[in-house]
PDB file of N, CA and C in Angstrom:
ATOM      1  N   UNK A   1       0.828  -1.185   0.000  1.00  0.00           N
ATOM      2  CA  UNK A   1       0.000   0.000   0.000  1.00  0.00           C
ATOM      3  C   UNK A   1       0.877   1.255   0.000  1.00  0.00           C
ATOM      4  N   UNK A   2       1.622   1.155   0.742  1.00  0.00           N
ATOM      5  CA  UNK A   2       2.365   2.731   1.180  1.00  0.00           C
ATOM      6  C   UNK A   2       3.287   2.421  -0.689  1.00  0.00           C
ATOM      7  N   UNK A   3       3.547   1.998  -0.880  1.00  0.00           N
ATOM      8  CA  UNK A   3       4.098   1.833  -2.085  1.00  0.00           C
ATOM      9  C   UNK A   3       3.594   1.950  -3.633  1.00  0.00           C
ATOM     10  N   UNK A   4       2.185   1.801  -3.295  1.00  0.00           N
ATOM     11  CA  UNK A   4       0.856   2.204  -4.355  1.00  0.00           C
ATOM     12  C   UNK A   4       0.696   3.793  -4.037  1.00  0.00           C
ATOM     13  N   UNK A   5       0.569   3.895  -2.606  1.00  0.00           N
ATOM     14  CA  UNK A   5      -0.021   5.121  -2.599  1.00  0.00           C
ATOM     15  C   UNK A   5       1.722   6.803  -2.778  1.00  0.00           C
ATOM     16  N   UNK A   6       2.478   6.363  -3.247  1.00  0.00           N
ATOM     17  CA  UNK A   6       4.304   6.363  -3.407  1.00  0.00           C
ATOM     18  C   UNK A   6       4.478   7.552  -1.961  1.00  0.00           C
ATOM     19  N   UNK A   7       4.598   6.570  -0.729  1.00  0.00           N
ATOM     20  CA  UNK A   7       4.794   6.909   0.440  1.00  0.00           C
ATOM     21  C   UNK A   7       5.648   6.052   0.753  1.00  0.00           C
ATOM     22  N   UNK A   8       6.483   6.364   2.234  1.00  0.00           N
ATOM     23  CA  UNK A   8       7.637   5.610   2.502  1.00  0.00           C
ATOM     24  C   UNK A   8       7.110   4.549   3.834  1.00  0.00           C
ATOM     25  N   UNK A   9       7.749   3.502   3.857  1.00  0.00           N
ATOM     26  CA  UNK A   9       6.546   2.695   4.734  1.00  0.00           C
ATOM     27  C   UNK A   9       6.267   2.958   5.809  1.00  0.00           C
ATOM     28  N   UNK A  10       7.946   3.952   6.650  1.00  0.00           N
ATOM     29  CA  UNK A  10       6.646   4.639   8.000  1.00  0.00           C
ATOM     30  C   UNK A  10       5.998   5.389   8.067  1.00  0.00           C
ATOM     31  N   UNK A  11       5.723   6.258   6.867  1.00  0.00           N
ATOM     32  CA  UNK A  11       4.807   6.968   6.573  1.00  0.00           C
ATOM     33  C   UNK A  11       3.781   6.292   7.120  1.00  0.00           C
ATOM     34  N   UNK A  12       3.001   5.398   6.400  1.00  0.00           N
ATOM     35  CA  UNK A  12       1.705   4.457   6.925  1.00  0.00           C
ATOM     36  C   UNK A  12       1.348   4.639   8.354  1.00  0.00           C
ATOM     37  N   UNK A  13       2.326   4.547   9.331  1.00  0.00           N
ATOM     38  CA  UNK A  13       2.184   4.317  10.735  1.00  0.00           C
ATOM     39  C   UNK A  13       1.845   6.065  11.325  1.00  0.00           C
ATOM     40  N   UNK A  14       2.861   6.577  10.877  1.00  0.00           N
ATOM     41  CA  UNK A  14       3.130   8.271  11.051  1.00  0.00           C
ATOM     42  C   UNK A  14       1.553   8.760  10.630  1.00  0.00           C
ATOM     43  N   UNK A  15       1.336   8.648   9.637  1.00  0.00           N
ATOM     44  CA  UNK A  15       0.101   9.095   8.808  1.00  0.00           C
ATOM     45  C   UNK A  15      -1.781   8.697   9.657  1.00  0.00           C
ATOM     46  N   UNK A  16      -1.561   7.448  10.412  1.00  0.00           N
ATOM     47  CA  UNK A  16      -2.280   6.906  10.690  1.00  0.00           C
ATOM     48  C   UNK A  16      -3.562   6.158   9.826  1.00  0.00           C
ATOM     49  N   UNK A  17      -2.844   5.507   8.726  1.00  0.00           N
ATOM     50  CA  UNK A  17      -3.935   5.067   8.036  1.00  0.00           C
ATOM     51  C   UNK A  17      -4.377   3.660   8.326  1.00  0.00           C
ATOM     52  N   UNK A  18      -5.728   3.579   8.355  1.00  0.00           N
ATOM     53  CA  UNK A  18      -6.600   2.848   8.091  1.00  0.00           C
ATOM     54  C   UNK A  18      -7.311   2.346   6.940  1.00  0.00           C
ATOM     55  N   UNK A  19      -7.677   1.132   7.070  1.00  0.00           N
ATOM     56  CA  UNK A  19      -8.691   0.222   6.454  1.00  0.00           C
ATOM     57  C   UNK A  19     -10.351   0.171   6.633  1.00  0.00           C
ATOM     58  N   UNK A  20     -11.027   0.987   5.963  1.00  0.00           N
ATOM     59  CA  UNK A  20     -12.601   1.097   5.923  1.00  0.00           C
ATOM     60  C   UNK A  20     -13.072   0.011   5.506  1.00  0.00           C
ATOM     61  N   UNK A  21     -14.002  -0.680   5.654  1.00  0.00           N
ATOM     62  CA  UNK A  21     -14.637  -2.193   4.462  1.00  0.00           C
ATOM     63  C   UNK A  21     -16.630  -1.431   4.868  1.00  0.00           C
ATOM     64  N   UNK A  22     -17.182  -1.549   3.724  1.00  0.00           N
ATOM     65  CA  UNK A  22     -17.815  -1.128   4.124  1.00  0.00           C
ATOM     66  C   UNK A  22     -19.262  -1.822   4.635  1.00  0.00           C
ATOM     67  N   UNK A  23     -19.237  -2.553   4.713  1.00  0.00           N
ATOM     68  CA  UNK A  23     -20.069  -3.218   6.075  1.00  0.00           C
ATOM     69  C   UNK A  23     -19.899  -3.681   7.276  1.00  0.00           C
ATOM     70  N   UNK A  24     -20.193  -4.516   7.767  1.00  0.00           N
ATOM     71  CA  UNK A  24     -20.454  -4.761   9.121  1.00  0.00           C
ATOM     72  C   UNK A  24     -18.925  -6.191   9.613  1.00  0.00           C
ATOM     73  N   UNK A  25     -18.789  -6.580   8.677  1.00  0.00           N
ATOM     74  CA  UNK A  25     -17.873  -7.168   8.595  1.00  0.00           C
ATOM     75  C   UNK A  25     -16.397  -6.793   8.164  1.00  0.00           C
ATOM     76  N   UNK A  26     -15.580  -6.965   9.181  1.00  0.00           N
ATOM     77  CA  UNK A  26     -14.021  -6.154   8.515  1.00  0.00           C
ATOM     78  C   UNK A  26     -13.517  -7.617   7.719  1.00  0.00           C
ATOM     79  N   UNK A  27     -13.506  -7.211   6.594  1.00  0.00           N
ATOM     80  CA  UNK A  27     -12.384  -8.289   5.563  1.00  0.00           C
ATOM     81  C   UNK A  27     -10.756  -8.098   5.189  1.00  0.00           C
ATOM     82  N   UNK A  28     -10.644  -6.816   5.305  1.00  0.00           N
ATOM     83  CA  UNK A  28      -9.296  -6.426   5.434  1.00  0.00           C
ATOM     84  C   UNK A  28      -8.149  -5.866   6.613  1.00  0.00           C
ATOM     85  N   UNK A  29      -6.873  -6.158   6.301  1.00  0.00           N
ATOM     86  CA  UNK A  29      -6.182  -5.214   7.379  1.00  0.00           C
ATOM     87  C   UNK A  29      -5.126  -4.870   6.980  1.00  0.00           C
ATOM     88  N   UNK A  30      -4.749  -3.550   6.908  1.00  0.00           N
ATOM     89  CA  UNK A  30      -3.499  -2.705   6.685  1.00  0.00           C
ATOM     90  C   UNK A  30      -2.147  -3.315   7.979  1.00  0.00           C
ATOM     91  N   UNK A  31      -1.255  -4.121   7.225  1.00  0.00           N
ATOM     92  CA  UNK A  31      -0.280  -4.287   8.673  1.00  0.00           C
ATOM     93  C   UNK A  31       0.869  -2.821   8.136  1.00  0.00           C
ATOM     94  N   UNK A  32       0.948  -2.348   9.265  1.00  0.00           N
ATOM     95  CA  UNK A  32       1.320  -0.970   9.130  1.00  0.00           C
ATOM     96  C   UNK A  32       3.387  -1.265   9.502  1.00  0.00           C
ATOM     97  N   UNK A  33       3.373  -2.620   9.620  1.00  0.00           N
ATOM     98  CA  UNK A  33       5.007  -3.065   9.950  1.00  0.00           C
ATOM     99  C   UNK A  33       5.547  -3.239   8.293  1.00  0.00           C
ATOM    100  N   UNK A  34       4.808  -3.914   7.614  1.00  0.00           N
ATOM    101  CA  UNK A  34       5.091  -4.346   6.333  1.00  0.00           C
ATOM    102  C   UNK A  34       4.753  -3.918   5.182  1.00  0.00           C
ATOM    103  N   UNK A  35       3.354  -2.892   5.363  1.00  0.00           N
ATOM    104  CA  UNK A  35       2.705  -2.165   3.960  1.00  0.00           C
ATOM    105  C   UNK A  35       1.911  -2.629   3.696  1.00  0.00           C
ATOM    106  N   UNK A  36       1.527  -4.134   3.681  1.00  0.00           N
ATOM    107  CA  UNK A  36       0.990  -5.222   2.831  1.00  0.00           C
ATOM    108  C   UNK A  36      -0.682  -5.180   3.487  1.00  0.00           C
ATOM    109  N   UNK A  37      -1.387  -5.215   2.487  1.00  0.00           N
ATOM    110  CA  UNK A  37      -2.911  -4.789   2.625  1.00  0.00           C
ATOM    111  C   UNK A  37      -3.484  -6.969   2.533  1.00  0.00           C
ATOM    112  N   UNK A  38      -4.336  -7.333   3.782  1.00  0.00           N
ATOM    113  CA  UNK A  38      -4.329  -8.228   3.348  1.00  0.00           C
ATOM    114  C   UNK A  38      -5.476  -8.767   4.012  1.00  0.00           C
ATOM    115  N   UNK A  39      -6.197 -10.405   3.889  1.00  0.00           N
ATOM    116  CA  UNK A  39      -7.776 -10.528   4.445  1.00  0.00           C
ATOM    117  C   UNK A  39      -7.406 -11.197   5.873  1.00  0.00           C
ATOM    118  N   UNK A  40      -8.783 -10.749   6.666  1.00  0.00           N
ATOM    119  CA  UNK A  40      -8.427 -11.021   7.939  1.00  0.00           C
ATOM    120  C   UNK A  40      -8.928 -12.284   7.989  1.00  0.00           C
ATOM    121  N   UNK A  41      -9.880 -12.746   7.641  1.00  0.00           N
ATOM    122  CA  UNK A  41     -10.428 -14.631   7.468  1.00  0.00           C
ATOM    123  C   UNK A  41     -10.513 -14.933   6.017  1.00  0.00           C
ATOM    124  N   UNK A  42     -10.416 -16.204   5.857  1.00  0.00           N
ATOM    125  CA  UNK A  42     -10.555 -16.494   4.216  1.00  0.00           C
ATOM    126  C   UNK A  42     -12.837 -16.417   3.726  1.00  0.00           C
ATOM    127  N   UNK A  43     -13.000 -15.810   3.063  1.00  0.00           N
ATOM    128  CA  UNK A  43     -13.936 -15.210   2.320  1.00  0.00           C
ATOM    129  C   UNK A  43     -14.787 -16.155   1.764  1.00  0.00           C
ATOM    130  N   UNK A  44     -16.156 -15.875   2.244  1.00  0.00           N
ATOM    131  CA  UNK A  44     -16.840 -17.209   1.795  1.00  0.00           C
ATOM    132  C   UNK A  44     -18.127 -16.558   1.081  1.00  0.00           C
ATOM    133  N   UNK A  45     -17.720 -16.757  -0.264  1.00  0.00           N
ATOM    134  CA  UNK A  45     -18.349 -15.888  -1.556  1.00  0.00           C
ATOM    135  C   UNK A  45     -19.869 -15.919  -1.685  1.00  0.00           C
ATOM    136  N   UNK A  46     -19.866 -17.593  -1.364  1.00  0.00           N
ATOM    137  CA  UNK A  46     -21.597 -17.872  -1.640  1.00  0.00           C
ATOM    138  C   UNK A  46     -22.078 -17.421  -0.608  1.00  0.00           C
ATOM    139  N   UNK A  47     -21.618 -17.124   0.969  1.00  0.00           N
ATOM    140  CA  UNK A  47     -22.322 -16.694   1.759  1.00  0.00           C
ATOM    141  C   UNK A  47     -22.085 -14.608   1.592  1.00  0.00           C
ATOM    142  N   UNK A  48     -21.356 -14.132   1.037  1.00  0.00           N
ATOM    143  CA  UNK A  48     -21.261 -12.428   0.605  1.00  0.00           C
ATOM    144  C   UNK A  48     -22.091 -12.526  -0.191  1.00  0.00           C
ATOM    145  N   UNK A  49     -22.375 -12.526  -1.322  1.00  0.00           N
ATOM    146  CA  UNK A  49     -22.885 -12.366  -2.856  1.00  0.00           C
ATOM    147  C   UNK A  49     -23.294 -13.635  -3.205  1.00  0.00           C
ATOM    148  N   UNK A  50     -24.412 -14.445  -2.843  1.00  0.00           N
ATOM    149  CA  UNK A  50     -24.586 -16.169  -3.748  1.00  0.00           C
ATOM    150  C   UNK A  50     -25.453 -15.456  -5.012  1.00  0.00           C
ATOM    151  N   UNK A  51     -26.102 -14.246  -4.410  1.00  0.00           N
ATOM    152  CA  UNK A  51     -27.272 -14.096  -5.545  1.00  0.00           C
ATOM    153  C   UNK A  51     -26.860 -13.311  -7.331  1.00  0.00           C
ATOM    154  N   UNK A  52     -25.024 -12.739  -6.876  1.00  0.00           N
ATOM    155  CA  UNK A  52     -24.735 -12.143  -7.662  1.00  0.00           C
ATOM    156  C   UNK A  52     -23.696 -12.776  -8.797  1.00  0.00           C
ATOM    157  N   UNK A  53     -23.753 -12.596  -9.985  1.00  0.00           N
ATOM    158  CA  UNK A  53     -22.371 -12.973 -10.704  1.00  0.00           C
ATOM    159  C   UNK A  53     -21.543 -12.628 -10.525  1.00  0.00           C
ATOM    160  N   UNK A  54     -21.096 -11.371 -10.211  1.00  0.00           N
ATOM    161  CA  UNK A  54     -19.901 -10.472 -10.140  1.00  0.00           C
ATOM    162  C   UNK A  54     -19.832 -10.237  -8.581  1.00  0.00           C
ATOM    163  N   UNK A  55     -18.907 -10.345  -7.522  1.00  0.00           N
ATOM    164  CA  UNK A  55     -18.647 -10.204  -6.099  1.00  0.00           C
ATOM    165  C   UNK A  55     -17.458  -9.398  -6.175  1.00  0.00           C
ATOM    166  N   UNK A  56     -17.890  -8.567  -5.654  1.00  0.00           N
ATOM    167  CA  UNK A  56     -17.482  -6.832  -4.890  1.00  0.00           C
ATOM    168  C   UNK A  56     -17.171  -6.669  -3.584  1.00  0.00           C
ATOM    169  N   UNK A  57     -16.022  -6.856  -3.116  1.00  0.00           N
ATOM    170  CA  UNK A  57     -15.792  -6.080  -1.565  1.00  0.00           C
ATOM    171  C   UNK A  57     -15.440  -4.924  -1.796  1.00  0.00           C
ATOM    172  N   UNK A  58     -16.282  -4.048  -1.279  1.00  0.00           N
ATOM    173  CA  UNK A  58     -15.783  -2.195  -1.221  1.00  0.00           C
ATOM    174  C   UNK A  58     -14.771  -1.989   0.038  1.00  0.00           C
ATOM    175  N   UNK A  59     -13.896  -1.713  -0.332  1.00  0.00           N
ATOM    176  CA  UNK A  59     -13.455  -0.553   1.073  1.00  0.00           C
ATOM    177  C   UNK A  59     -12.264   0.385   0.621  1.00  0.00           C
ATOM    178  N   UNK A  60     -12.380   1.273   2.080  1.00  0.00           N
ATOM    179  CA  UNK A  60     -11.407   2.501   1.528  1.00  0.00           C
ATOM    180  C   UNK A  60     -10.040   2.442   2.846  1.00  0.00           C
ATOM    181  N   UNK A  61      -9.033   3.061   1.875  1.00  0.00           N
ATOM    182  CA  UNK A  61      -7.848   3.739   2.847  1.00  0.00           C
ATOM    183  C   UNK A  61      -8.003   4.585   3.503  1.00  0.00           C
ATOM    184  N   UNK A  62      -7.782   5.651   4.427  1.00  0.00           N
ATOM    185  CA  UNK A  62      -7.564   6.854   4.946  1.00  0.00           C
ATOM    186  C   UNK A  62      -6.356   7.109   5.393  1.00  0.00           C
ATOM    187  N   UNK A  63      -5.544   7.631   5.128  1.00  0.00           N
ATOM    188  CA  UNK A  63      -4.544   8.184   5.635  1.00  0.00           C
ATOM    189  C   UNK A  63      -4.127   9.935   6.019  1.00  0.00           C
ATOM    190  N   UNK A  64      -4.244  10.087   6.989  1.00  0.00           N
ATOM    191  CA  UNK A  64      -4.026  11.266   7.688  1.00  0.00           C
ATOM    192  C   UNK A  64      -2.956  12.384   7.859  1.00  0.00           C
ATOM    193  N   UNK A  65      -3.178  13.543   8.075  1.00  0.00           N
ATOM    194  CA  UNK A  65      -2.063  14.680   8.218  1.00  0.00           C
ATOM    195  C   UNK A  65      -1.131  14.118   6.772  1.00  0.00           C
ATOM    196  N   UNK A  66      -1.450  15.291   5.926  1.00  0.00           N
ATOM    197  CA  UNK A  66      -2.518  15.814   5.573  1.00  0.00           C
ATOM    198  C   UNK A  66      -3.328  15.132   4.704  1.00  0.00           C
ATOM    199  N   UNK A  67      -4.446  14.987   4.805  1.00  0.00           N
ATOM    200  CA  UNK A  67      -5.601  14.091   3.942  1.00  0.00           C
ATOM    201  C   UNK A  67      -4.784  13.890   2.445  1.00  0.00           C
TER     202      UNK A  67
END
């Protein structure tokens, strides 16, 4: 992430960014030691989306000072 977003990796920590997902369930986590954006349990599709063809997890970054 800090490497997508072309920041230096303690930036991430300094910055205070976070991982949004946007429901009720967190699927992701920013480890702020390594950069690496990654899932917190393995993802069980037919129970997210069975009714859909196409399966979508939304979420956002935030990273702070200055936005």
């Amino acid at each position: 992430v800090a490497k997508d977003l072309g920041l230096q990796l303690p930036a991430l920590k300094d910055r205070d960014a976070h991982v949004f997902d946007a429901g009720r369930t967190l699927y992701f986590f920013l480890d702020l030691q390594n950069g690496h954006l990654s899932m917190m349990e393995q993802v069980d599709r037919e129970e997210i989306c069975a009714a859909v063809a196409k399966c979508v997890l939304n979420f956002e970054i935030l990273v702070k000072r200055p936005m």
